[in-house]
Structure formats: C-alpha cells, structure tokens
PDB file of N, CA and C in Angstrom:
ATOM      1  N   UNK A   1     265.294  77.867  23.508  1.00  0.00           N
ATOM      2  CA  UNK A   1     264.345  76.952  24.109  1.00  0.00           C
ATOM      3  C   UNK A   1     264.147  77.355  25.568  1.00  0.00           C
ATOM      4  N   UNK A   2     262.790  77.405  25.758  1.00  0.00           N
ATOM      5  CA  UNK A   2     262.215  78.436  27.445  1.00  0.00           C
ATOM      6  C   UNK A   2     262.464  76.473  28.049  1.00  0.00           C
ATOM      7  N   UNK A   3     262.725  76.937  29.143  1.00  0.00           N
ATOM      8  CA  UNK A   3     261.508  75.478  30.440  1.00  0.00           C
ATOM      9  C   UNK A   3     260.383  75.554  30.924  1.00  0.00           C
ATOM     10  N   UNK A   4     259.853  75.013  30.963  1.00  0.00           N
ATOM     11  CA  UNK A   4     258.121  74.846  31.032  1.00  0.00           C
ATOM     12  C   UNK A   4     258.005  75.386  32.455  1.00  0.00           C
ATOM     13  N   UNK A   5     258.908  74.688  33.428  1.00  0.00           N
ATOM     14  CA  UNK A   5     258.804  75.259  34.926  1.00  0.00           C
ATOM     15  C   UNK A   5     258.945  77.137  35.110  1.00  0.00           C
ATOM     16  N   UNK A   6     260.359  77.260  34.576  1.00  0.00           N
ATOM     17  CA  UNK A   6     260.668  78.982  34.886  1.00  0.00           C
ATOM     18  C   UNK A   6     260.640  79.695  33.847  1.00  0.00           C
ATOM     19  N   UNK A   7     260.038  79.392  32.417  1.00  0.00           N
ATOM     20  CA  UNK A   7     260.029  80.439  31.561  1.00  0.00           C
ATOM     21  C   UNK A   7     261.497  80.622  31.365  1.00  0.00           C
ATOM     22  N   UNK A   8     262.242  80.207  31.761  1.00  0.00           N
ATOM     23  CA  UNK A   8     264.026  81.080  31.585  1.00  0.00           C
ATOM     24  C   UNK A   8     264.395  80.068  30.016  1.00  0.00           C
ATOM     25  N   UNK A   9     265.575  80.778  29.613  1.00  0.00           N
ATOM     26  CA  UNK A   9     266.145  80.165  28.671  1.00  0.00           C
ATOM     27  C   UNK A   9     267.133  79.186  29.166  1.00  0.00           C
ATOM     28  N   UNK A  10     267.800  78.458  28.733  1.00  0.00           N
ATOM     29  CA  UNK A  10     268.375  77.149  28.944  1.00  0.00           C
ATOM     30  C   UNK A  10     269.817  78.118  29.082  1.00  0.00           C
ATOM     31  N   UNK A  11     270.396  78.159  30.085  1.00  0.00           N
ATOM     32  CA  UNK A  11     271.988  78.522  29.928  1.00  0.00           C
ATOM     33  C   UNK A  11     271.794  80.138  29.914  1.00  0.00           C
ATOM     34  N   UNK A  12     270.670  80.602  30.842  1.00  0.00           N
ATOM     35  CA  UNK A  12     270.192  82.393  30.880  1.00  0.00           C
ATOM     36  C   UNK A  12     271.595  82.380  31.950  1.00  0.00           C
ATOM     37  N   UNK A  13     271.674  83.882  32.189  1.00  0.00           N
ATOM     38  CA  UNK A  13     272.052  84.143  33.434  1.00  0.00           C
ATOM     39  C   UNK A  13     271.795  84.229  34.335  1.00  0.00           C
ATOM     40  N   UNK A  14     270.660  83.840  34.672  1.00  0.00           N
ATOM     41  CA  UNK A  14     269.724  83.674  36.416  1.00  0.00           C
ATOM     42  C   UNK A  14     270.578  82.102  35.947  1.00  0.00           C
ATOM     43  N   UNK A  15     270.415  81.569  35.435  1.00  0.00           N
ATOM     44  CA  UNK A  15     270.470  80.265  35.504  1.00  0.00           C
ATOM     45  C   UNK A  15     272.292  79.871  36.047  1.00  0.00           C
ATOM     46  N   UNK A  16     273.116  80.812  35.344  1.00  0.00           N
ATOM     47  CA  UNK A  16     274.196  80.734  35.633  1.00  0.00           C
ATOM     48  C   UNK A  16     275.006  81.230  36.972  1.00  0.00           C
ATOM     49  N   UNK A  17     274.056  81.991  37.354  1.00  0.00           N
ATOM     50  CA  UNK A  17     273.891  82.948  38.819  1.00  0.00           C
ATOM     51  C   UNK A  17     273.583  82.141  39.640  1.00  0.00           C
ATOM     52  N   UNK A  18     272.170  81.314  39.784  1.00  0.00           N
ATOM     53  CA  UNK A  18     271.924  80.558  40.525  1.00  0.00           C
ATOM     54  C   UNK A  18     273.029  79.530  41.013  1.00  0.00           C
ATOM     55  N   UNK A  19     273.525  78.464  39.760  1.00  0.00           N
ATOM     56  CA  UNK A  19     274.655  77.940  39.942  1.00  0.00           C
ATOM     57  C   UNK A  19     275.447  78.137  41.005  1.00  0.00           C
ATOM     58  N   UNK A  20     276.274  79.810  39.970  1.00  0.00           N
ATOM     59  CA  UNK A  20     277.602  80.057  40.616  1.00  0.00           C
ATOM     60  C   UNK A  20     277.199  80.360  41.992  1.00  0.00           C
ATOM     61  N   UNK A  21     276.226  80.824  42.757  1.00  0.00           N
ATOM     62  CA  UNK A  21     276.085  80.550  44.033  1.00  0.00           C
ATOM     63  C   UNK A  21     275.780  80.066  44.771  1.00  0.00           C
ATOM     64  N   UNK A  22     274.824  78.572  44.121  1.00  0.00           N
ATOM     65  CA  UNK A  22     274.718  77.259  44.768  1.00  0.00           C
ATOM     66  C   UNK A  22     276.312  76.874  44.857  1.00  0.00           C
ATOM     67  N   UNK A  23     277.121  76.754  44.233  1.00  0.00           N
ATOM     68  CA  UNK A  23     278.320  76.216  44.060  1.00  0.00           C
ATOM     69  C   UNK A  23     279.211  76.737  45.191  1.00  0.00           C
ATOM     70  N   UNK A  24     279.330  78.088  45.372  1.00  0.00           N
ATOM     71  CA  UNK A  24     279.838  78.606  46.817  1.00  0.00           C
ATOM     72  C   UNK A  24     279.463  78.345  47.947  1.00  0.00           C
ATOM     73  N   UNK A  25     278.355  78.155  47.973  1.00  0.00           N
ATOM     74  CA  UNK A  25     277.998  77.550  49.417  1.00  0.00           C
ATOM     75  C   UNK A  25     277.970  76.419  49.424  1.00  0.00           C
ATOM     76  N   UNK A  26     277.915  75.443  48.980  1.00  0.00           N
ATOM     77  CA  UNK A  26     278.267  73.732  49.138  1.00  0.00           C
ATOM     78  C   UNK A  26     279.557  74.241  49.593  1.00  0.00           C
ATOM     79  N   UNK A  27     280.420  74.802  48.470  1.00  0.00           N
ATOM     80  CA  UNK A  27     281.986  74.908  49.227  1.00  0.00           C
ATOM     81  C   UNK A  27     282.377  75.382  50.420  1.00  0.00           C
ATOM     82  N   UNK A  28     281.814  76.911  50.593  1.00  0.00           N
ATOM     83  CA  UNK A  28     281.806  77.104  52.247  1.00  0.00           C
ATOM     84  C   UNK A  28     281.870  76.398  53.224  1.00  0.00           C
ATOM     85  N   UNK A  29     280.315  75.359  53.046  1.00  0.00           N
ATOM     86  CA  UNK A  29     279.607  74.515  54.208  1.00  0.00           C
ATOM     87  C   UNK A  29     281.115  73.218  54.310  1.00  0.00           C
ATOM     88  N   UNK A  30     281.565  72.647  53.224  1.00  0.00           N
ATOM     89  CA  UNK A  30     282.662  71.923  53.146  1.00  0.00           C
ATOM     90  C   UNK A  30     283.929  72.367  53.916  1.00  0.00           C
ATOM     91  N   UNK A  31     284.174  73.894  53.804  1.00  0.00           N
ATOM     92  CA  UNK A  31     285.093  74.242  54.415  1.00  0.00           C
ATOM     93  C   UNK A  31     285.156  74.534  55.774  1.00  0.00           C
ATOM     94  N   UNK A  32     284.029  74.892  56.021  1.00  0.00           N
ATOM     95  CA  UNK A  32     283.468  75.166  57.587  1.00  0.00           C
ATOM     96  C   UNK A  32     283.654  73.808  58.230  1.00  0.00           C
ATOM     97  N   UNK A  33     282.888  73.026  57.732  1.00  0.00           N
ATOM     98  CA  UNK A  33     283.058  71.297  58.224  1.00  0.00           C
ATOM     99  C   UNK A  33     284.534  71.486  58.567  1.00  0.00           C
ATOM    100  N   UNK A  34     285.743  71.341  57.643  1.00  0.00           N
ATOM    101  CA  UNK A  34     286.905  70.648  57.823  1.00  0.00           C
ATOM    102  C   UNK A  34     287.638  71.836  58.888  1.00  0.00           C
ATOM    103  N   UNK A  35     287.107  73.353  59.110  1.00  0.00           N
ATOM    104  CA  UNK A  35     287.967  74.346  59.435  1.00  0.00           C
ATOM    105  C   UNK A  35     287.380  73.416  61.385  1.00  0.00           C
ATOM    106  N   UNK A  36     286.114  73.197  61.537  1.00  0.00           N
ATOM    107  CA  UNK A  36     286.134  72.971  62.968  1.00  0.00           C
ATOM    108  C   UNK A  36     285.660  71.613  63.301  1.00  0.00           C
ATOM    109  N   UNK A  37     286.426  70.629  62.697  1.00  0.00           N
ATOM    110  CA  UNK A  37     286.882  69.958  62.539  1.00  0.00           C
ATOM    111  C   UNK A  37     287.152  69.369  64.875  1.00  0.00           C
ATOM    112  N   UNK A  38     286.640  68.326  64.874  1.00  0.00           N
ATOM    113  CA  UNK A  38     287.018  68.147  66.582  1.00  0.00           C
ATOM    114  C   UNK A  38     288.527  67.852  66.410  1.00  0.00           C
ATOM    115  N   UNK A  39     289.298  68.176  67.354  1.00  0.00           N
ATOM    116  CA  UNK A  39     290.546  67.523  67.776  1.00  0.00           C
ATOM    117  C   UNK A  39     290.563  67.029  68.934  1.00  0.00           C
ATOM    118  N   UNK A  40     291.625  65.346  68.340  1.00  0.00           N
ATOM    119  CA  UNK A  40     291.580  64.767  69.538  1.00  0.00           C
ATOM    120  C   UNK A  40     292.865  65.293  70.716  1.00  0.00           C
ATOM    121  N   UNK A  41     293.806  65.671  70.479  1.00  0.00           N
ATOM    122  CA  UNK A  41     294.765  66.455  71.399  1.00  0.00           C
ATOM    123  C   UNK A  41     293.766  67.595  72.182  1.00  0.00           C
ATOM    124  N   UNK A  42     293.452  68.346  71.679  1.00  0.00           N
ATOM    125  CA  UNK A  42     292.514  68.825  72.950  1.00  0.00           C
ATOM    126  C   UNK A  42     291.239  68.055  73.745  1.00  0.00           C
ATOM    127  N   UNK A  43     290.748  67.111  72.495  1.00  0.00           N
ATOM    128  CA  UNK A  43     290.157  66.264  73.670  1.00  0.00           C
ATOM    129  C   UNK A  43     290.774  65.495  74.970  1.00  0.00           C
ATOM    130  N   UNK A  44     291.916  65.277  74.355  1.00  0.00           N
ATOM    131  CA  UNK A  44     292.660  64.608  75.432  1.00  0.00           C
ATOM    132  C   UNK A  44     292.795  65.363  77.096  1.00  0.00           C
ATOM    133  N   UNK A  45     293.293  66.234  76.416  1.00  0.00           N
ATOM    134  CA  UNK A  45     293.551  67.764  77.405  1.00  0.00           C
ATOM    135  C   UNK A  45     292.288  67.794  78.105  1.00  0.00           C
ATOM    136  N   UNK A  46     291.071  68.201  77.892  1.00  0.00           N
ATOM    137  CA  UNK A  46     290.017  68.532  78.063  1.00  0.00           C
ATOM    138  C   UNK A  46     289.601  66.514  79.247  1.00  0.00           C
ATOM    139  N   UNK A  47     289.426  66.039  78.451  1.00  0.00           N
ATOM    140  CA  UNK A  47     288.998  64.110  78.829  1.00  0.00           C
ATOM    141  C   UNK A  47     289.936  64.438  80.341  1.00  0.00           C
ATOM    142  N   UNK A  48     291.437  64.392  80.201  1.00  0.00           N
ATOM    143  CA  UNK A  48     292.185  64.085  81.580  1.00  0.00           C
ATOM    144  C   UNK A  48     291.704  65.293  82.712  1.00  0.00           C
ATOM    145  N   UNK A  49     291.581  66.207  82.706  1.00  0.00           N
ATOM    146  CA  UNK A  49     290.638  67.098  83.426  1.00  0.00           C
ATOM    147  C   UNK A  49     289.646  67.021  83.752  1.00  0.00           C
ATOM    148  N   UNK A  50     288.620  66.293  82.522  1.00  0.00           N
ATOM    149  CA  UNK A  50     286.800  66.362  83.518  1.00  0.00           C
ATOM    150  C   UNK A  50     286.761  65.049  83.603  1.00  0.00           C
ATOM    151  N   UNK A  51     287.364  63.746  83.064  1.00  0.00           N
ATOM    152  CA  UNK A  51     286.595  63.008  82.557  1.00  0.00           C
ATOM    153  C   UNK A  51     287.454  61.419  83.702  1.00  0.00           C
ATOM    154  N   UNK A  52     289.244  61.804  83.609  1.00  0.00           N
ATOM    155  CA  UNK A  52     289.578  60.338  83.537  1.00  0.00           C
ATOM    156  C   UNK A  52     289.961  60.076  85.215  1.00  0.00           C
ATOM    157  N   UNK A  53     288.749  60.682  86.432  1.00  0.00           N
ATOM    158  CA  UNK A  53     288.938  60.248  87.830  1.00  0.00           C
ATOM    159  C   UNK A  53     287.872  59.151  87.950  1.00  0.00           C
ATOM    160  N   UNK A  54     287.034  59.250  86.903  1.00  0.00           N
ATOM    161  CA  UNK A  54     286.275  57.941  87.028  1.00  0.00           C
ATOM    162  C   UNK A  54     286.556  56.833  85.974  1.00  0.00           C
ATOM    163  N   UNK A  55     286.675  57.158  84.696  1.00  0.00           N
ATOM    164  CA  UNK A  55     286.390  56.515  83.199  1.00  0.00           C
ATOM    165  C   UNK A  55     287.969  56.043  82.895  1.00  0.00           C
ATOM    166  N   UNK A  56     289.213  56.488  83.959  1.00  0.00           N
ATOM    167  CA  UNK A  56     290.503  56.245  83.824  1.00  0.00           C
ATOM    168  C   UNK A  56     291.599  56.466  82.506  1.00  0.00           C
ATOM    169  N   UNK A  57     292.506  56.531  82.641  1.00  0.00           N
ATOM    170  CA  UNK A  57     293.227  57.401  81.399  1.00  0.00           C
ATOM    171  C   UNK A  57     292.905  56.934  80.021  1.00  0.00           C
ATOM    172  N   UNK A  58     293.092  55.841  79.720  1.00  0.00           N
ATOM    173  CA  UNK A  58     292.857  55.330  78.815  1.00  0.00           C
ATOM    174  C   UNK A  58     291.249  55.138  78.413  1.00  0.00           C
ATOM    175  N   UNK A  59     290.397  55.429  79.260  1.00  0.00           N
ATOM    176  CA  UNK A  59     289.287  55.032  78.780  1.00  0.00           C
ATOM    177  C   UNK A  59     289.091  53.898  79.332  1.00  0.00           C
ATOM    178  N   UNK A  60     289.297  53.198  79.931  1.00  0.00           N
ATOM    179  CA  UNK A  60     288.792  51.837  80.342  1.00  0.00           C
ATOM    180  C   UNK A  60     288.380  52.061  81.988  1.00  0.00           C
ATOM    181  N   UNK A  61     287.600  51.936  82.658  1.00  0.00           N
ATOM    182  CA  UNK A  61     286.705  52.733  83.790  1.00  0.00           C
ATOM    183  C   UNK A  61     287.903  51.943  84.491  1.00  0.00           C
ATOM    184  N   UNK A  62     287.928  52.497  85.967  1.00  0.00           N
ATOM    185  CA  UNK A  62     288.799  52.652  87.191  1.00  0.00           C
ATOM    186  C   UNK A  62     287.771  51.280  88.433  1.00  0.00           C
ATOM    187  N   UNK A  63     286.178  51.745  88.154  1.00  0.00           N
ATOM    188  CA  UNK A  63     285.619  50.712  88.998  1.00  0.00           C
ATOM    189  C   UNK A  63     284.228  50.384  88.279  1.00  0.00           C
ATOM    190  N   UNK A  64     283.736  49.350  88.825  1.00  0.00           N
ATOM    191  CA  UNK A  64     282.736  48.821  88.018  1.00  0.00           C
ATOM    192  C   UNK A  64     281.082  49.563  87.867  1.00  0.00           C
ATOM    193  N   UNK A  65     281.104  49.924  88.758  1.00  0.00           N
ATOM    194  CA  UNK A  65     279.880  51.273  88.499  1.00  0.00           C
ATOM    195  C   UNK A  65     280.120  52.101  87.134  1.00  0.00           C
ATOM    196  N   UNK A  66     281.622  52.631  86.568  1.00  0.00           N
ATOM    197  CA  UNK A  66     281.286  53.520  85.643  1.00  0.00           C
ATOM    198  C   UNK A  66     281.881  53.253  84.543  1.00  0.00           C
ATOM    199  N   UNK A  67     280.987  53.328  83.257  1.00  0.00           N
ATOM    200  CA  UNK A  67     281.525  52.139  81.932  1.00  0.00           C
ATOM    201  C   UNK A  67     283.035  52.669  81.163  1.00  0.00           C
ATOM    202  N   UNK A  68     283.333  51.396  80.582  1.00  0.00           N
ATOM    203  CA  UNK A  68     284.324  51.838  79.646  1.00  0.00           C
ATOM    204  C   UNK A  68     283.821  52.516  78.541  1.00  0.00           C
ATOM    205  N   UNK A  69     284.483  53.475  78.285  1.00  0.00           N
ATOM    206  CA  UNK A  69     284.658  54.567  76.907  1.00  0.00           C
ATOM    207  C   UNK A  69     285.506  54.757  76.233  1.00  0.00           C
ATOM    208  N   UNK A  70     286.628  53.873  76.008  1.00  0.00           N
ATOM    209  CA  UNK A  70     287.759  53.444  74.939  1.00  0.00           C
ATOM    210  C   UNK A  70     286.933  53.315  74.112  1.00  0.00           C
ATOM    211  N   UNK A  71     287.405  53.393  72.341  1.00  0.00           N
ATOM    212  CA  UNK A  71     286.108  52.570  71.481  1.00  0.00           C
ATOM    213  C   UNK A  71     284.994  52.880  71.035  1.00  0.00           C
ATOM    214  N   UNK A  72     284.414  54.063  71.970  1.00  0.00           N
ATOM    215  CA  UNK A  72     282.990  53.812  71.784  1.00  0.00           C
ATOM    216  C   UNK A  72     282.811  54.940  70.637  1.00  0.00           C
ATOM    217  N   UNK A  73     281.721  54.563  69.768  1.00  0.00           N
ATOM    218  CA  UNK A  73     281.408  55.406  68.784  1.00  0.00           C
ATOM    219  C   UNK A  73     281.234  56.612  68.392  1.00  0.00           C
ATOM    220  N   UNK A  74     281.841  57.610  67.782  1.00  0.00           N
ATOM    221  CA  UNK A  74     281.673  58.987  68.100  1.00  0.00           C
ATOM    222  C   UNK A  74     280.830  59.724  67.912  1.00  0.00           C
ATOM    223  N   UNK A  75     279.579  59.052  67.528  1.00  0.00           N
ATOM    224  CA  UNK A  75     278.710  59.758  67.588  1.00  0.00           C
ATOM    225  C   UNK A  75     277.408  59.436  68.609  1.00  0.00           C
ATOM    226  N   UNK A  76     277.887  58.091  69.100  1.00  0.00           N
ATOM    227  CA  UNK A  76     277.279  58.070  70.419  1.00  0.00           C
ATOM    228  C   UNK A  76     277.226  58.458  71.612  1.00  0.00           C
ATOM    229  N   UNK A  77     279.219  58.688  71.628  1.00  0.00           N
ATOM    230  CA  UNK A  77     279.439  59.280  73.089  1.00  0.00           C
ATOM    231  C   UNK A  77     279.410  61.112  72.706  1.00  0.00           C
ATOM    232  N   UNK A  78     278.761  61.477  71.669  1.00  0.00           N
ATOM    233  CA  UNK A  78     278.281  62.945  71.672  1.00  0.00           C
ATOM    234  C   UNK A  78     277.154  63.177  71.818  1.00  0.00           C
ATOM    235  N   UNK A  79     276.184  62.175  71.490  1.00  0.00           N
ATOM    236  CA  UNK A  79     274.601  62.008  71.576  1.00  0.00           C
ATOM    237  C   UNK A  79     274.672  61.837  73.132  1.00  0.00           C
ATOM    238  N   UNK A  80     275.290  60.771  73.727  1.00  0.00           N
ATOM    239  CA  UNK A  80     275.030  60.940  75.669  1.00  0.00           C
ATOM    240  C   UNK A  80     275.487  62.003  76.043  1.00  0.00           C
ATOM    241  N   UNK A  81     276.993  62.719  75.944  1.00  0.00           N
ATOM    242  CA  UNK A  81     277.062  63.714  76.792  1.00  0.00           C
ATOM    243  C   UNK A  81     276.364  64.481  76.570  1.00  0.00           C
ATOM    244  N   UNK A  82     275.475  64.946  75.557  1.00  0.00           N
ATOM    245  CA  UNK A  82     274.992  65.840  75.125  1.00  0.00           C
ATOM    246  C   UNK A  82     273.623  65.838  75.938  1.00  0.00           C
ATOM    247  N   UNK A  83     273.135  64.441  75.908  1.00  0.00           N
ATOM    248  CA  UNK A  83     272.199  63.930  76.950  1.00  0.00           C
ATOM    249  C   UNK A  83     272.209  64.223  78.225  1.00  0.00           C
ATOM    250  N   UNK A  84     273.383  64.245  78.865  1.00  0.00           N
ATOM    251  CA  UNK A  84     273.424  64.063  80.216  1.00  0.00           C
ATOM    252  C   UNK A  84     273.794  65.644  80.349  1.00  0.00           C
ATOM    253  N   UNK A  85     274.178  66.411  79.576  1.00  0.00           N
ATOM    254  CA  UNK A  85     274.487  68.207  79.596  1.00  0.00           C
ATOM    255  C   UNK A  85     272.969  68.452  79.668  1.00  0.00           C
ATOM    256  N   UNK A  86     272.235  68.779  78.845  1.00  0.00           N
ATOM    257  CA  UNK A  86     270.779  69.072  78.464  1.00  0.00           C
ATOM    258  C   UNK A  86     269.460  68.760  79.660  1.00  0.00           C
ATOM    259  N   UNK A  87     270.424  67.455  80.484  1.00  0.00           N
ATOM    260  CA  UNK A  87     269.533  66.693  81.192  1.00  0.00           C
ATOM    261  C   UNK A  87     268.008  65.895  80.562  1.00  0.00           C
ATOM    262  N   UNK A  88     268.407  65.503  79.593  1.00  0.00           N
ATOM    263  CA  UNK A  88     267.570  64.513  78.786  1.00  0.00           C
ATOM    264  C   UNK A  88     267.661  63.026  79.018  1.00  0.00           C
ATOM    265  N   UNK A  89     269.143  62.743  79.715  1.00  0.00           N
ATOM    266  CA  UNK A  89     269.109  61.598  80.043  1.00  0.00           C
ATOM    267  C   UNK A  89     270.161  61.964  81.628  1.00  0.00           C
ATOM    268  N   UNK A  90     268.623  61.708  82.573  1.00  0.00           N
ATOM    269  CA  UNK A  90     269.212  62.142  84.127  1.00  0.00           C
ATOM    270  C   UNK A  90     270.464  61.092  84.428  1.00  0.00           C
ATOM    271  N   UNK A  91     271.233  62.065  85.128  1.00  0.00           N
ATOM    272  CA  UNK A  91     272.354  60.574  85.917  1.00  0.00           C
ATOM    273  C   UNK A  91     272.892  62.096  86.796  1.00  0.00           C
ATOM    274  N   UNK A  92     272.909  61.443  88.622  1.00  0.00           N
ATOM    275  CA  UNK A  92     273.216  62.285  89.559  1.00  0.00           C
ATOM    276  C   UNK A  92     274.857  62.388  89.386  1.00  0.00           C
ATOM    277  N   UNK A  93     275.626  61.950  88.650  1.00  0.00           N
ATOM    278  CA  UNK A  93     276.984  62.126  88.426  1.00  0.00           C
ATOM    279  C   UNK A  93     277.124  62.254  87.403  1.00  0.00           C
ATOM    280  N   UNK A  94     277.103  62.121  86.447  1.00  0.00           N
ATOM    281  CA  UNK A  94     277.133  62.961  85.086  1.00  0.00           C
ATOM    282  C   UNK A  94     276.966  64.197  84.865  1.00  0.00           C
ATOM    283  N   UNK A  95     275.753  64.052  85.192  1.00  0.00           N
ATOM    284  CA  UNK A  95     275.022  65.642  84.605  1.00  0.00           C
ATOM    285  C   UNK A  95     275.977  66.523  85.375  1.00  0.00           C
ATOM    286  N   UNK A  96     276.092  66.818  86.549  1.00  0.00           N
ATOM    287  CA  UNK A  96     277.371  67.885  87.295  1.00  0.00           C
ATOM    288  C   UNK A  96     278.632  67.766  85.864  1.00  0.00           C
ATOM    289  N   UNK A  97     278.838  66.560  85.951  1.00  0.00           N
ATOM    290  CA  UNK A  97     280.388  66.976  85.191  1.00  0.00           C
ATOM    291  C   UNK A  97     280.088  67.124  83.484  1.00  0.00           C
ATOM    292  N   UNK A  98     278.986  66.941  83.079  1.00  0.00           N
ATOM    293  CA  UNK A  98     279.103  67.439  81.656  1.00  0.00           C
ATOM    294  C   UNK A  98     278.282  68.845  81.312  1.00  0.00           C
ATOM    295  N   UNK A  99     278.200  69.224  82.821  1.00  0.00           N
ATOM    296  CA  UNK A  99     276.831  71.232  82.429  1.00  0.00           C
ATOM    297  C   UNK A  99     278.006  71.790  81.878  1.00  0.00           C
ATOM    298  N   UNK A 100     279.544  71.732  82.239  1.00  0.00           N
ATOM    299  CA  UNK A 100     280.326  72.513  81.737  1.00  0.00           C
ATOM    300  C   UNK A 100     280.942  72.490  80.891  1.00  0.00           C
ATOM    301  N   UNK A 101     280.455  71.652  79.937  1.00  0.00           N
ATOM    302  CA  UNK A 101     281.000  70.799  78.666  1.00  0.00           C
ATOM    303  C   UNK A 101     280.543  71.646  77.560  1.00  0.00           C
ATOM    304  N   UNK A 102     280.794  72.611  76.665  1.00  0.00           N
ATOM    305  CA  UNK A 102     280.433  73.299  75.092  1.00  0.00           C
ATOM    306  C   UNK A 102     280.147  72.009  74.207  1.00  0.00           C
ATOM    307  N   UNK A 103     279.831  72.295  73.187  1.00  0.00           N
ATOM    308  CA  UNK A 103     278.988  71.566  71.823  1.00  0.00           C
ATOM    309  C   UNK A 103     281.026  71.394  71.390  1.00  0.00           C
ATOM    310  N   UNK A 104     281.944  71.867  71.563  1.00  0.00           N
ATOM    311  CA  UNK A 104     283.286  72.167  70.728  1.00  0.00           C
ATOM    312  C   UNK A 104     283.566  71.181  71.508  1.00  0.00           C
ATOM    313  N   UNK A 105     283.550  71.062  73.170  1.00  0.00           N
ATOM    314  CA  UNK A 105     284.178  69.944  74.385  1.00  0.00           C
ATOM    315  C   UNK A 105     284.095  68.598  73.958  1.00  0.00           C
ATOM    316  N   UNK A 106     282.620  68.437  73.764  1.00  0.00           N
ATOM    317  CA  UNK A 106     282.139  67.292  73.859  1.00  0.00           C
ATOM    318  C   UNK A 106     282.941  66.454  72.435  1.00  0.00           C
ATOM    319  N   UNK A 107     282.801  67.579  71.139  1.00  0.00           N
ATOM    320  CA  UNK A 107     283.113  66.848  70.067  1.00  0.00           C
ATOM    321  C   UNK A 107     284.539  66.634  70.276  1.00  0.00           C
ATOM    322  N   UNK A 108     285.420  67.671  70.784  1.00  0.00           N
ATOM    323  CA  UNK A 108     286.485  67.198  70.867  1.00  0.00           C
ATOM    324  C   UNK A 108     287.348  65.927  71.956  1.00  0.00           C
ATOM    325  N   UNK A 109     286.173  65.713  72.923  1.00  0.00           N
ATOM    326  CA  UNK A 109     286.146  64.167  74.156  1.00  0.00           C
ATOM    327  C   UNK A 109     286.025  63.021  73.281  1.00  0.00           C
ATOM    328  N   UNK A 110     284.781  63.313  72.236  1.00  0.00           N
ATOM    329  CA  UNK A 110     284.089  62.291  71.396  1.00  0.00           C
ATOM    330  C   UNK A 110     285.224  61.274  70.545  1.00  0.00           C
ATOM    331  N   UNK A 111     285.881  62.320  70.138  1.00  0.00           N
ATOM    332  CA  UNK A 111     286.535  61.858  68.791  1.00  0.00           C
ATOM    333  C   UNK A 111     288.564  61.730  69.339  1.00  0.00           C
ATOM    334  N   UNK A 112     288.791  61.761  70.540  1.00  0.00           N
ATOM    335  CA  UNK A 112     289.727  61.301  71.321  1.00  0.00           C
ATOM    336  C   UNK A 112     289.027  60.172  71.904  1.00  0.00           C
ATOM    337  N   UNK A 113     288.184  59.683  72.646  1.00  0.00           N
ATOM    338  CA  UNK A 113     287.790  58.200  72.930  1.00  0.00           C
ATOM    339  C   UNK A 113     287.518  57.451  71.962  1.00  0.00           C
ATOM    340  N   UNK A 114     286.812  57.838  71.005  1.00  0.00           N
ATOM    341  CA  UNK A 114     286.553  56.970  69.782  1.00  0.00           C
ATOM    342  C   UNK A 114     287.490  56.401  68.963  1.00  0.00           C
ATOM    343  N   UNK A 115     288.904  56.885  69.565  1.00  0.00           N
ATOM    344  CA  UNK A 115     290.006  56.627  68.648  1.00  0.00           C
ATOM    345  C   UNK A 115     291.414  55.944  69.429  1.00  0.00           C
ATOM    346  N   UNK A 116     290.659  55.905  70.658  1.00  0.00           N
ATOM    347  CA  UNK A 116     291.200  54.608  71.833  1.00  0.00           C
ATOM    348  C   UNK A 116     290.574  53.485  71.201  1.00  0.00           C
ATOM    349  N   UNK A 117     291.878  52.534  71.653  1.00  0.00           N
ATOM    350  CA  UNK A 117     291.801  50.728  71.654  1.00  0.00           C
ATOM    351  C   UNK A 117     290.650  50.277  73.019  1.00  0.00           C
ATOM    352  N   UNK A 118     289.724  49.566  72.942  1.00  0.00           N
ATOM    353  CA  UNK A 118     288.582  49.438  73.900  1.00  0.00           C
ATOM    354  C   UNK A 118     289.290  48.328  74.792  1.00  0.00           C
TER     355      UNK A 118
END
C-alpha cells in the first residue's frame, strides 16, 4: 500500500531512515539542553563579583534605588539582563555592568537568584 502524499510504501526505507534520524536529533537537542545546562554555583561565583555591591548577597538590594532579585523568575531576570547587555532596555548603571555578561553568565546569575528565598 503507496501514500497518496509520497508515493512511498508504508514501512519503505526512506521511511525508516527518515525516522531513525528524526529520532537522533530530538535526542541530541535533549542532550545538548541538559549538557549546558546553567549552574547555580557558578552563578553564584560570577553574581558576588558583578552583581552583589548593589543587589546585596543574598539578593535582597543593599538600598532602595536598586530592586530585590532573590526570587525573581528565571526567565525574567535573563530577558532584563539580556535587555540591559543589548541596550534594549537603557539604564546608566546597568548597562556598564551587564556589556560583560555572555549568554552562559547571565543564565548562570538567572538560575542562582531564581533559586534564592525573596
């Protein structure tokens, strides 16, 4: 029995080909995900260096000008720094301290604050 769409037979070997290498790359892309994976120990590392003379160790800000970031969602506080790196969302103190921030920094800041008590 052909399919009306590809002419192929039901269970051909294009058909089984196709599969077996749709099937490897879902797995790859799965493994890639979990291999870079953010960590929060280097965020930490990374956070007490750029981050905690204003926003304070824990995440809970030092003075009232600059917000708390204990808590906050991890995919929000990657969407702002990412903002304030790019300069998409201006701020005269930010933007200096996040130009030197990588796409690896940020996720790994992200997902160490996000996993502070607010």
């Amino acid at each position: 029995m052909t399919t009306r769409r590809t002419g192929f037979k039901y269970g051909s070997k294009l058909m089984t080909k196709t599969t077996v290498v749709a099937s490897i790359a879902i797995a790859a892309a799965f493994a890639a995900t979990s291999v870079f994976a953010a960590d929060p120990v280097v965020g930490k590392a990374k956070y007490e260096t750029t981050c905690v003379a204003c926003h304070g160790a824990n995440g809970i800000s030092i003075a009232p000008i600059y917000p708390n970031v204990a808590g906050q969602k991890e995919e929000y506080l990657v969407a702002q720094m990412k903002a304030f790196r790019d300069g998409t969302r201006p701020n005269p103190i930010m933007a200096p301290m996040a130009q030197g921030l990588t796409d690896t920094d940020i996720a790994n800041i992200a997902v160490f604050l996000a996993a502070l008590k607010p």
